[in-house]
N, C-alpha and C. Protein backbone atom coordinates (compact mmCIF):
# COMPACT_ATOMS: atom_id res chain seq x y z
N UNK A 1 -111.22 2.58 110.70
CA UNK A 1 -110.18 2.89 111.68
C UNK A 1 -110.27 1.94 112.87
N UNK A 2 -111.83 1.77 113.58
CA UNK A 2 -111.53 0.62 114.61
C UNK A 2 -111.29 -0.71 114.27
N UNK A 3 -111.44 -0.94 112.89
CA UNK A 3 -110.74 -2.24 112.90
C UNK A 3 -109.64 -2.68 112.42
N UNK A 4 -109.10 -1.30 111.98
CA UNK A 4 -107.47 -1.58 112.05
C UNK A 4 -106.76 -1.54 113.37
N UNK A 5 -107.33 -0.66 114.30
CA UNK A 5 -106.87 -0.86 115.63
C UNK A 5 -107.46 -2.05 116.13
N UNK A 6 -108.16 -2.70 116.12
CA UNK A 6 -108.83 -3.63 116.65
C UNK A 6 -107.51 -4.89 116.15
N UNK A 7 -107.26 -4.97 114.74
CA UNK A 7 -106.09 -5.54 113.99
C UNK A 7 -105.08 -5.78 114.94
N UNK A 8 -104.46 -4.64 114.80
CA UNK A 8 -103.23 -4.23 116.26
C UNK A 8 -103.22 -4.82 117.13
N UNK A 9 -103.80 -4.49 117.77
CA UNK A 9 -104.24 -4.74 119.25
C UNK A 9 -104.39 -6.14 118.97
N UNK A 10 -104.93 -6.98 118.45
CA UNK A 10 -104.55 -8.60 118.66
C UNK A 10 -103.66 -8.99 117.86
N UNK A 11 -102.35 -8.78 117.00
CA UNK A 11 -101.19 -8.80 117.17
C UNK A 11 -100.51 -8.82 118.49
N UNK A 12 -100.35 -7.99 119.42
CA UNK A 12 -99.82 -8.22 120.71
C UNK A 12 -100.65 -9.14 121.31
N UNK A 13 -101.44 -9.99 121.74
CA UNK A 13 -101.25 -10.93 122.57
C UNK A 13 -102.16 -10.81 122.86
N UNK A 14 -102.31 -11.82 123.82
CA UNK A 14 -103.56 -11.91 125.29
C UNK A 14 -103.70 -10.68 126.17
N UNK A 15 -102.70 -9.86 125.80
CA UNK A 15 -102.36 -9.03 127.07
C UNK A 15 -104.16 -8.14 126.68
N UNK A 16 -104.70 -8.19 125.47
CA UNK A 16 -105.52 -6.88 125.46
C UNK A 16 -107.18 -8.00 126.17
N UNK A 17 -106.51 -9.41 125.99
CA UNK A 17 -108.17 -10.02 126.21
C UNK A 17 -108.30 -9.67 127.76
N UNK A 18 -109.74 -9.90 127.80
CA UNK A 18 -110.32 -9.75 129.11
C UNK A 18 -109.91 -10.96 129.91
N UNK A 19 -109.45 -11.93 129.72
CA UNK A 19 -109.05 -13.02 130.57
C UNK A 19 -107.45 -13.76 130.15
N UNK A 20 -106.57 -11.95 129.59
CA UNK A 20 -105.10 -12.39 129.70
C UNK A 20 -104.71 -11.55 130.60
N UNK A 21 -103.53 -11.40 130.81
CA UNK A 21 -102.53 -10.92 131.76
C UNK A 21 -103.19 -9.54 132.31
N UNK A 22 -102.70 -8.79 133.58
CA UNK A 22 -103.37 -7.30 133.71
C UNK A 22 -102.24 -7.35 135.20
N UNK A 23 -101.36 -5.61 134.96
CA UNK A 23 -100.11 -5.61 135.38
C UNK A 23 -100.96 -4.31 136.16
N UNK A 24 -100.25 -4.62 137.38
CA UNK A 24 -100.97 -4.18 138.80
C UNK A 24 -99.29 -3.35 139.54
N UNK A 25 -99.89 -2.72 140.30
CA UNK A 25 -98.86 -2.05 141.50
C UNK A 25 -99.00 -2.97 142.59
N UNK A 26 -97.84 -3.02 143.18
CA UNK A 26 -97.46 -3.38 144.27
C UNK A 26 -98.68 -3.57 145.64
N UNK A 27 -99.49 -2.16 145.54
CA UNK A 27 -100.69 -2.11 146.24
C UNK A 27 -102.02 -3.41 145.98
N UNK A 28 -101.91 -3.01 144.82
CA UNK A 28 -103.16 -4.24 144.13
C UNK A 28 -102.70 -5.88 144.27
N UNK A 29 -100.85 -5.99 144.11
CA UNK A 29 -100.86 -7.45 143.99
C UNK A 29 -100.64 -7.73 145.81
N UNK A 30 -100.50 -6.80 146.21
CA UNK A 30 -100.73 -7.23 147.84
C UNK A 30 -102.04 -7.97 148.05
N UNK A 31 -103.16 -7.28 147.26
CA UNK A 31 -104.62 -7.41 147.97
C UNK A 31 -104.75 -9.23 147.04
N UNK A 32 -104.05 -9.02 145.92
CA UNK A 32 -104.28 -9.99 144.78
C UNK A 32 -103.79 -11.67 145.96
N UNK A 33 -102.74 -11.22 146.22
CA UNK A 33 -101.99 -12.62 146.95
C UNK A 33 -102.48 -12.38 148.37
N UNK A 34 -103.25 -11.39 148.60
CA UNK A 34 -104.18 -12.15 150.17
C UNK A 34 -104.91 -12.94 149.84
N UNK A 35 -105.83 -13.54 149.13
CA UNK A 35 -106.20 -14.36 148.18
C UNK A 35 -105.23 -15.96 148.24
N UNK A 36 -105.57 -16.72 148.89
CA UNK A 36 -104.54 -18.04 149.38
C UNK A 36 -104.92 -19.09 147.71
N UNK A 37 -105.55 -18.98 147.56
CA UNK A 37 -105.85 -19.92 145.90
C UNK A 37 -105.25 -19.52 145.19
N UNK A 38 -104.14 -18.10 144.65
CA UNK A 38 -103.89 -17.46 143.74
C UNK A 38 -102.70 -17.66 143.74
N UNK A 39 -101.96 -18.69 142.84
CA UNK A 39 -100.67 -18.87 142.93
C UNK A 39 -99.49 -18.05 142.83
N UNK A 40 -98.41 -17.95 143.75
CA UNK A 40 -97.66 -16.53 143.58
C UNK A 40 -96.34 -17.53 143.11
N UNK A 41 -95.99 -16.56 141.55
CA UNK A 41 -94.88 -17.36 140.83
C UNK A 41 -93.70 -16.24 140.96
N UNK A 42 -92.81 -16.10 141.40
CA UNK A 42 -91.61 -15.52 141.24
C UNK A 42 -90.50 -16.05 139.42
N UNK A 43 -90.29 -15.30 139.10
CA UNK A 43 -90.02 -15.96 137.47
C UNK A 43 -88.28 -15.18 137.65
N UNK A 44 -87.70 -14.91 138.26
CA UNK A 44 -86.33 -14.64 138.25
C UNK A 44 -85.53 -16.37 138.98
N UNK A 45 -83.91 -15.70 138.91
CA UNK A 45 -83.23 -17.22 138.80
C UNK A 45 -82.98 -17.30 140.24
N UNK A 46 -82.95 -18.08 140.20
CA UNK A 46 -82.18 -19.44 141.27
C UNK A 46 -81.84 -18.04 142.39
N UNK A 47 -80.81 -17.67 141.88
CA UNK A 47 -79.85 -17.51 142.85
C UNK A 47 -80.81 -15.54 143.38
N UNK A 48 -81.57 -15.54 142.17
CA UNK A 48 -82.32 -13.86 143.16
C UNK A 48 -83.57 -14.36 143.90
N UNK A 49 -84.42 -15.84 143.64
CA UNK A 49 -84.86 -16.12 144.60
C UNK A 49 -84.66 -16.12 146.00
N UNK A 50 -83.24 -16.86 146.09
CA UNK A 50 -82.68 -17.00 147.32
C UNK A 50 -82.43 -15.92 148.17
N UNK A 51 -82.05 -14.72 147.91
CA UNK A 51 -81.99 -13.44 147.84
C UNK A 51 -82.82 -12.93 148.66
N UNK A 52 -83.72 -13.26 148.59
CA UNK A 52 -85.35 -12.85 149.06
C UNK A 52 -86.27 -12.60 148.03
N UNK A 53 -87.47 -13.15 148.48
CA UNK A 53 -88.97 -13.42 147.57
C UNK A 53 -90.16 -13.38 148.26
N UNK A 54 -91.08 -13.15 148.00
CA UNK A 54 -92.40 -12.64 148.38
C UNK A 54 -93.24 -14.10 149.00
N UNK A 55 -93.45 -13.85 150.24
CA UNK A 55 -94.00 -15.59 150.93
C UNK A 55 -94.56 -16.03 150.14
N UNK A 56 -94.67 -17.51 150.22
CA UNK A 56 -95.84 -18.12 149.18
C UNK A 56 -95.52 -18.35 147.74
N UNK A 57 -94.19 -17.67 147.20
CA UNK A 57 -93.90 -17.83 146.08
C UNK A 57 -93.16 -18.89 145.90
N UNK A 58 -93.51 -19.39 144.40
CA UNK A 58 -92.73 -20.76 143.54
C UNK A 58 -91.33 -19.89 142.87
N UNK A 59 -90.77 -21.02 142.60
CA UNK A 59 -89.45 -20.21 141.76
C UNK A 59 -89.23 -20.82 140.47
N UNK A 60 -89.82 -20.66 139.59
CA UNK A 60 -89.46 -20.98 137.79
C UNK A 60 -88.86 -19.42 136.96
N UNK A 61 -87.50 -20.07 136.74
CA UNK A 61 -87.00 -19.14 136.22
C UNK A 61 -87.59 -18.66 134.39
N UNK A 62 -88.16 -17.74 134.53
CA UNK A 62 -88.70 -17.43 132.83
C UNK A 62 -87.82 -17.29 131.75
N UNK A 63 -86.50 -17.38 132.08
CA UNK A 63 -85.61 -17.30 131.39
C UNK A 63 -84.85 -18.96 130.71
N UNK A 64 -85.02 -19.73 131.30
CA UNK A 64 -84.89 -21.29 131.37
C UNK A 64 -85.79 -21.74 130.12
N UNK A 65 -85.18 -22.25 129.66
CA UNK A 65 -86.00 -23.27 128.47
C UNK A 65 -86.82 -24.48 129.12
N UNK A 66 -88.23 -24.13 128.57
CA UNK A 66 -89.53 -25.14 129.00
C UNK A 66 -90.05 -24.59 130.38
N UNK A 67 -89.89 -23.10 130.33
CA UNK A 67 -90.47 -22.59 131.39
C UNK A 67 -91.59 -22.38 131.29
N UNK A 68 -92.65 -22.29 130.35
CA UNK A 68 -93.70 -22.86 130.47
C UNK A 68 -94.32 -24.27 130.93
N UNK A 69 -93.90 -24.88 130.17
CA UNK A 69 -93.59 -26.68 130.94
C UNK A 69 -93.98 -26.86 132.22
N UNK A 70 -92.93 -26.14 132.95
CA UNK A 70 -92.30 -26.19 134.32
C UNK A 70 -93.23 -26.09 134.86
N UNK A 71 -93.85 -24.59 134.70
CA UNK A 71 -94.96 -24.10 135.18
C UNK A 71 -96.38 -24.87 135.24
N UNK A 72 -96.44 -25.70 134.07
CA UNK A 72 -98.12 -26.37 133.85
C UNK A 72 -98.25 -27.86 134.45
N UNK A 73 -96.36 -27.89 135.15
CA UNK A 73 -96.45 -29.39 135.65
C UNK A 73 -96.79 -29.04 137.53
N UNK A 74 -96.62 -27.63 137.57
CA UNK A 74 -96.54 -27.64 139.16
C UNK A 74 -97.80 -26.69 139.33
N UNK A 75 -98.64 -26.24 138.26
CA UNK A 75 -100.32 -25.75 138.42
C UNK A 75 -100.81 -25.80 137.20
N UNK A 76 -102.35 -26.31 138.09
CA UNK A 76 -103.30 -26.38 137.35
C UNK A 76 -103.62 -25.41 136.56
N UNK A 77 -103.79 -26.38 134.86
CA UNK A 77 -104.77 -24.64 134.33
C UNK A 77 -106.06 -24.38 134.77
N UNK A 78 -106.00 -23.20 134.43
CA UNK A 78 -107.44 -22.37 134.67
C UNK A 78 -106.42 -21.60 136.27
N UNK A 79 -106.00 -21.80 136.83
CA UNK A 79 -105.59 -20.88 138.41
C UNK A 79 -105.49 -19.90 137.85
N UNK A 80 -105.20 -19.01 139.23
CA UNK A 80 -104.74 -17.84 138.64
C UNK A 80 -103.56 -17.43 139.47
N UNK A 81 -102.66 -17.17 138.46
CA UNK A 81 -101.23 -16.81 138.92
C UNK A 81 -100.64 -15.53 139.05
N UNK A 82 -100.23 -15.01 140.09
CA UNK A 82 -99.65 -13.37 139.95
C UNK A 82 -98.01 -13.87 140.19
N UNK A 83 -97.70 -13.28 139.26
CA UNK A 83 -96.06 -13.73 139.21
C UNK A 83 -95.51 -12.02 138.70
N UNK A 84 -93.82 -11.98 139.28
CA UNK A 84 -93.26 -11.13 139.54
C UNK A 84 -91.82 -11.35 139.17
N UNK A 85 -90.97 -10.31 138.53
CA UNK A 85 -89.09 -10.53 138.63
C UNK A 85 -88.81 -9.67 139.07
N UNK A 86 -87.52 -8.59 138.62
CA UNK A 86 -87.07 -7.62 139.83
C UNK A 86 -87.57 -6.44 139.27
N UNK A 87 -88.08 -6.18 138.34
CA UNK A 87 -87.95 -5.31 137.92
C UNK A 87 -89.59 -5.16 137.18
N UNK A 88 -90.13 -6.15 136.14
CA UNK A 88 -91.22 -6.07 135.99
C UNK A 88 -90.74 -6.11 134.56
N UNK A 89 -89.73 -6.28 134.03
CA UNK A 89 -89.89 -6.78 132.56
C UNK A 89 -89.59 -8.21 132.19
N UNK A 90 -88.81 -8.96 132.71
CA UNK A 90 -89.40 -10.81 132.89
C UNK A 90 -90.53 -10.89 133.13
N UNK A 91 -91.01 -9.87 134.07
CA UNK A 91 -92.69 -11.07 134.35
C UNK A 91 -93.49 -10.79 133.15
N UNK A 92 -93.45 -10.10 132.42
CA UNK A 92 -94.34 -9.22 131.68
C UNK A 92 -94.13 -10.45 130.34
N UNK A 93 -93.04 -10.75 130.23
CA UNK A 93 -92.52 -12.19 129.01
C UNK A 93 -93.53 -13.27 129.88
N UNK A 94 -93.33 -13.90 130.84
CA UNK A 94 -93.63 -14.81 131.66
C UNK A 94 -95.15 -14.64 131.71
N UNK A 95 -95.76 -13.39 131.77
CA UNK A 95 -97.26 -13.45 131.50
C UNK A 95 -97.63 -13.70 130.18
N UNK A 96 -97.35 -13.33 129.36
CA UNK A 96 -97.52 -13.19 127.87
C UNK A 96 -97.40 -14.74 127.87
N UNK A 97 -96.20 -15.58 128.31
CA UNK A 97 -96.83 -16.99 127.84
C UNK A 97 -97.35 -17.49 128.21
N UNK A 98 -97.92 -17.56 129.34
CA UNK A 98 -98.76 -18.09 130.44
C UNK A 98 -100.38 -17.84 130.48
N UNK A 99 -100.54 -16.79 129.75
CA UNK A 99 -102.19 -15.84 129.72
C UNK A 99 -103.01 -16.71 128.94
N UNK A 100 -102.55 -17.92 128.04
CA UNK A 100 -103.47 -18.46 127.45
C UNK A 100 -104.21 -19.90 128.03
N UNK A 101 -103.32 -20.01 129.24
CA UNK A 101 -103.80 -21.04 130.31
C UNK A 101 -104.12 -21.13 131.33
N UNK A 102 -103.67 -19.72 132.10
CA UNK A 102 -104.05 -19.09 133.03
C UNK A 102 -104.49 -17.91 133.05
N UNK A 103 -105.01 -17.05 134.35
CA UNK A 103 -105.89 -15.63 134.91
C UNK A 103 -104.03 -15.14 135.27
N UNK A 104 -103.30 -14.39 134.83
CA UNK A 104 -102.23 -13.86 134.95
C UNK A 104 -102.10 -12.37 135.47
N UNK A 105 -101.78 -12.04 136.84
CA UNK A 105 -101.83 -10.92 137.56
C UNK A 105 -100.24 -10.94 137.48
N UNK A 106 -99.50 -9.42 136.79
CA UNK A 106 -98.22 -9.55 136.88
C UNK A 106 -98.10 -7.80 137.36
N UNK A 107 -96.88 -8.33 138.40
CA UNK A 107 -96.86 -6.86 139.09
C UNK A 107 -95.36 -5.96 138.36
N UNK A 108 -96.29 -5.20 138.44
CA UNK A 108 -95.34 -4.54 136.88
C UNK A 108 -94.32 -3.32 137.18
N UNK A 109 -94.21 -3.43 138.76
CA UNK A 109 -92.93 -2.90 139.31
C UNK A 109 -92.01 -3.55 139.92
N UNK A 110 -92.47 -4.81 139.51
CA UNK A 110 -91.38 -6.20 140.22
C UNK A 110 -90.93 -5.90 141.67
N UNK A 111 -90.17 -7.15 142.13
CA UNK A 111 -90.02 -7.18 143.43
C UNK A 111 -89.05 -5.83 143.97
N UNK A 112 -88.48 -5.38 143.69
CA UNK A 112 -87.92 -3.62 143.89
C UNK A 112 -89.24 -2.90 143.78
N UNK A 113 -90.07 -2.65 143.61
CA UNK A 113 -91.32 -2.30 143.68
C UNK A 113 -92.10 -2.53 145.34
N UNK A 114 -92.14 -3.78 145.15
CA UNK A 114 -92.71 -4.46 146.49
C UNK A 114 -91.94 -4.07 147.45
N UNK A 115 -90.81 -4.36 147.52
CA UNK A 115 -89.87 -3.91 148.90
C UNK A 115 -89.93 -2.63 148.90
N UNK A 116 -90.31 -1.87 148.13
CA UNK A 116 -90.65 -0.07 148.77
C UNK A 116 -91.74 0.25 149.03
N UNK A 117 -92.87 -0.82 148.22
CA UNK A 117 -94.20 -0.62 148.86
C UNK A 117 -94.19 -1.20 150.78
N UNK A 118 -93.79 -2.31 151.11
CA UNK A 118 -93.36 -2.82 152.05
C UNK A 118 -92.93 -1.96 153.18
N UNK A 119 -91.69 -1.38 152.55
CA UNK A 119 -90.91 -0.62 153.78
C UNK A 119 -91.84 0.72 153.94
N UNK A 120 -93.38 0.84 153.51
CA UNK A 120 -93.99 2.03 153.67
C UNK A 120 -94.50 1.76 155.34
């Protein structure tokens, strides 16, 4: 039985390794991006960046073809990146491809998340 679950469980991804992705609240990626080395990626488009976005954040849309690319031309691997969309199901794609080159902190109530943690 554990190694059919064991099976499973690496079918989905990096998400289960100890050094892939790990989806945090609003509280945790606050403490995560006090942390000035820890690159903060915003992965929604163009135009919800502009909108408003969390200081410090890059803007690669995860939806864009070679958005990985994008990403490995403007950081180093090995960083570690906490990236975010509005909602927390883009980033969650955007970690998944990213976890095998980077430490991936994705906040898994997206930026509507943050702005209510915020306005506390």
């Amino acid at each position: 039985m554990s190694s059919i679950l064991t099976s499973l469980l690496s079918l989905f991804g990096c998400q289960e390794r100890p050094a892939g992705f790990k989806t945090v609240d609003a509280g945790e990626f606050a403490k995560t991006i006090a942390d000035t080395t820890v690159v903060v990626l915003d992965v929604r488009t163009a135009e919800e960046y502009e909108q408003g976005h969390i200081s410090r954040a890059m803007n690669v849309d995860v939806l864009q073809s070679g958005f990985s690319g994008k990403v490995s031309k403007l950081v180093p691997k090995g960083k570690t990146i906490a990236l975010y969309c509005r909602s927390g199901n883009r980033s969650k794609k955007a970690a998944a491809a990213l976890c095998n080159d980077y430490s991936v902190i994705e906040l898994g109530t997206g930026y509507n998340g943050w702005l209510k943690h915020s306005a506390r």
